[in-house]
Protein backbone atom coordinates (compact mmCIF):
# COMPACT_ATOMS: atom_id res chain seq x y z
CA UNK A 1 132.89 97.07 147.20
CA UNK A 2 135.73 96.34 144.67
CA UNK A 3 136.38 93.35 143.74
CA UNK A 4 139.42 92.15 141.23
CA UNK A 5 138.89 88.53 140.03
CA UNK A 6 142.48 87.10 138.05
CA UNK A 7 142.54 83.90 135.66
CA UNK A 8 144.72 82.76 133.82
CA UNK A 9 147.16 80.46 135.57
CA UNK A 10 147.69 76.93 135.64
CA UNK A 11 150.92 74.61 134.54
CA UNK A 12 153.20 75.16 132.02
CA UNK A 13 156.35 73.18 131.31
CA UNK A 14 159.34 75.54 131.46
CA UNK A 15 160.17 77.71 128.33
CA UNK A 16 156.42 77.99 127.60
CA UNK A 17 153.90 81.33 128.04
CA UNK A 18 150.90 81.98 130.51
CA UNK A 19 148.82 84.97 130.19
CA UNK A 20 146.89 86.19 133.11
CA UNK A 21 144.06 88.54 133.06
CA UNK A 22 142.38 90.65 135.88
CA UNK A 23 139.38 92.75 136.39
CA UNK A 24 137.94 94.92 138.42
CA UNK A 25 134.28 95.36 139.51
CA UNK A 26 131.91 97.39 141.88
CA UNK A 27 131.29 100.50 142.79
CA UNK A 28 131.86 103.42 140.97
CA UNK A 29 135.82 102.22 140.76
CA UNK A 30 138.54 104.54 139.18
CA UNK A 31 142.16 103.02 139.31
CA UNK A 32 145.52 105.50 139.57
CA UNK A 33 147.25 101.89 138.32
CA UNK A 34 146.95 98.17 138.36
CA UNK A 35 149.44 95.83 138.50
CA UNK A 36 150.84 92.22 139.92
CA UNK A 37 152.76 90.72 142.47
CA UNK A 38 153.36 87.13 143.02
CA UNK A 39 154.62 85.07 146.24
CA UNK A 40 156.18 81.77 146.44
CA UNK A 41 155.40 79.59 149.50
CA UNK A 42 157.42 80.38 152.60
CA UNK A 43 158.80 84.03 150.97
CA UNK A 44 157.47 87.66 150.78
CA UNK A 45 155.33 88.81 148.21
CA UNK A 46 157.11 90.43 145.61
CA UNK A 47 156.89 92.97 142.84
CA UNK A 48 156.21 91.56 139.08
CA UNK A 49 154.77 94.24 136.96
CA UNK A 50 152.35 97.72 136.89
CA UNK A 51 151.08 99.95 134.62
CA UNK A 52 150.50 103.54 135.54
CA UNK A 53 147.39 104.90 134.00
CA UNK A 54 148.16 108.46 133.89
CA UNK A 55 151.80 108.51 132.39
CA UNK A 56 151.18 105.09 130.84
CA UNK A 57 154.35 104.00 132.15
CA UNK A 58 154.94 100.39 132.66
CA UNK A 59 157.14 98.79 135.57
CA UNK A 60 158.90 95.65 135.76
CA UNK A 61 160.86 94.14 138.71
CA UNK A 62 164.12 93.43 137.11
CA UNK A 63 164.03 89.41 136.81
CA UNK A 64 160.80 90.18 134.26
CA UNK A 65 162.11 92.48 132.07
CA UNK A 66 161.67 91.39 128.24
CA UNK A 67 160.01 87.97 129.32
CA UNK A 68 157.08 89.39 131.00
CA UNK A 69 154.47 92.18 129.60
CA UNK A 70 151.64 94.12 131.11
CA UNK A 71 148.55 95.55 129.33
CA UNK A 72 145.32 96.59 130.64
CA UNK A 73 142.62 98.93 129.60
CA UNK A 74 141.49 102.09 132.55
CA UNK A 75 138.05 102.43 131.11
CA UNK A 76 137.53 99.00 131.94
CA UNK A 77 139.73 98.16 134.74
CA UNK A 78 141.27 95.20 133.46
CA UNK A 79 145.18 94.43 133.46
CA UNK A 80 146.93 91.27 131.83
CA UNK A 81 150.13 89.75 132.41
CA UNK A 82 151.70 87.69 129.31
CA UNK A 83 154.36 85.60 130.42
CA UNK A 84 157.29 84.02 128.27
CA UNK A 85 159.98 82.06 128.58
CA UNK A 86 158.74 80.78 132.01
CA UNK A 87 161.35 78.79 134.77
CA UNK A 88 160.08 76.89 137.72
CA UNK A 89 161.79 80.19 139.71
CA UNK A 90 158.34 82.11 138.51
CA UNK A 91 156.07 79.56 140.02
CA UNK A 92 153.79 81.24 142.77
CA UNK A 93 150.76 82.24 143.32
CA UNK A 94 150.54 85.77 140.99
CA UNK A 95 147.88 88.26 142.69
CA UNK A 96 146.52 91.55 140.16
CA UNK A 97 146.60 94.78 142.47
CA UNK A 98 144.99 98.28 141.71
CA UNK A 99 145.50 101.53 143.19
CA UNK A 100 142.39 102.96 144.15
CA UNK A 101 143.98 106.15 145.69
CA UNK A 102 146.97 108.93 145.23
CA UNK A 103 149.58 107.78 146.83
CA UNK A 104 153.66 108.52 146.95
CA UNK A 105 154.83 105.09 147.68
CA UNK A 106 157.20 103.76 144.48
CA UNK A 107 154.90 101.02 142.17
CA UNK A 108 156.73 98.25 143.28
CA UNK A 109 155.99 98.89 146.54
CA UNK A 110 152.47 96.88 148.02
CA UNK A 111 151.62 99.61 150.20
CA UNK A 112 150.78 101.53 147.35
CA UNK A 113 147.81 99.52 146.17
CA UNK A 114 144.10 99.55 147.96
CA UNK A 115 143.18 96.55 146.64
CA UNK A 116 144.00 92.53 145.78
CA UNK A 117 142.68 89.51 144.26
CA UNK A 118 142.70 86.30 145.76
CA UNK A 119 145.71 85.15 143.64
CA UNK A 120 145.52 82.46 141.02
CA UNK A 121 148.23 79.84 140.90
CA UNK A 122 151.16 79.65 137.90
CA UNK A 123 153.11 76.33 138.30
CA UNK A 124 156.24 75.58 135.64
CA UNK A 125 157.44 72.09 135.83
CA UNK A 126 161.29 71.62 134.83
């Protein structure tokens, strides 16, 4: 059974940098991409950032671009998020995703991914 664990979050004041890490265990385990969403209480989950292992093609959702980066490693399974220049807008819970199967849907959509984490918490204070 797969199993992706994240870490990394916690509180930062605003301006400052988190960096979240992921990985992936069990089973014989072969990702198509990994990647991250996050969701705010009361609101949908939404897009942050995945990689695509085959091109090697990162995608952001358009509020990260050039303050958030993802890296990861296939062989391994394990995907990282650094986060700069942080607001109290990007505080939600941030969950690591990985595709486990082909699939047509568009990255930033959640119905492309097989599996989730359990989410781990990013809170910026103003």
């Amino acid at each position: 059974q797969v199993r992706l664990v994240e870490s990394g979050g916690g509180l930062v004041q605003t301006g400052g940098s988190l960096r979240l890490s992921c990985a992936a265990s069990g089973g014989t385990f072969s990702s198509y991409a990994m990647g991250w969403f996050r969701q705010a209480p009361g609101k949908d989950r939404d897009f942050v950032a995945a990689v695509d292992w085959l091109t090697g093609i990162a995608y952001y959702a358009d509020s990260e671009k050039g303050r958030f980066t993802i890296s990861g490693n296939k062989v391994r399974n394990t995907v990282y998020l650094q986060m700069n220049s942080l607001s109290p807008n990007d505080t939600s819970v941030y969950y690591c995703t990985a595709q486990g199967s082909p699939s047509r849907y568009p990255h930033e959509y959640s119905t492309r991914y097989d599996y989730w984490g359990q989410g781990t918490q990013v809170t910026v204070s103003s």
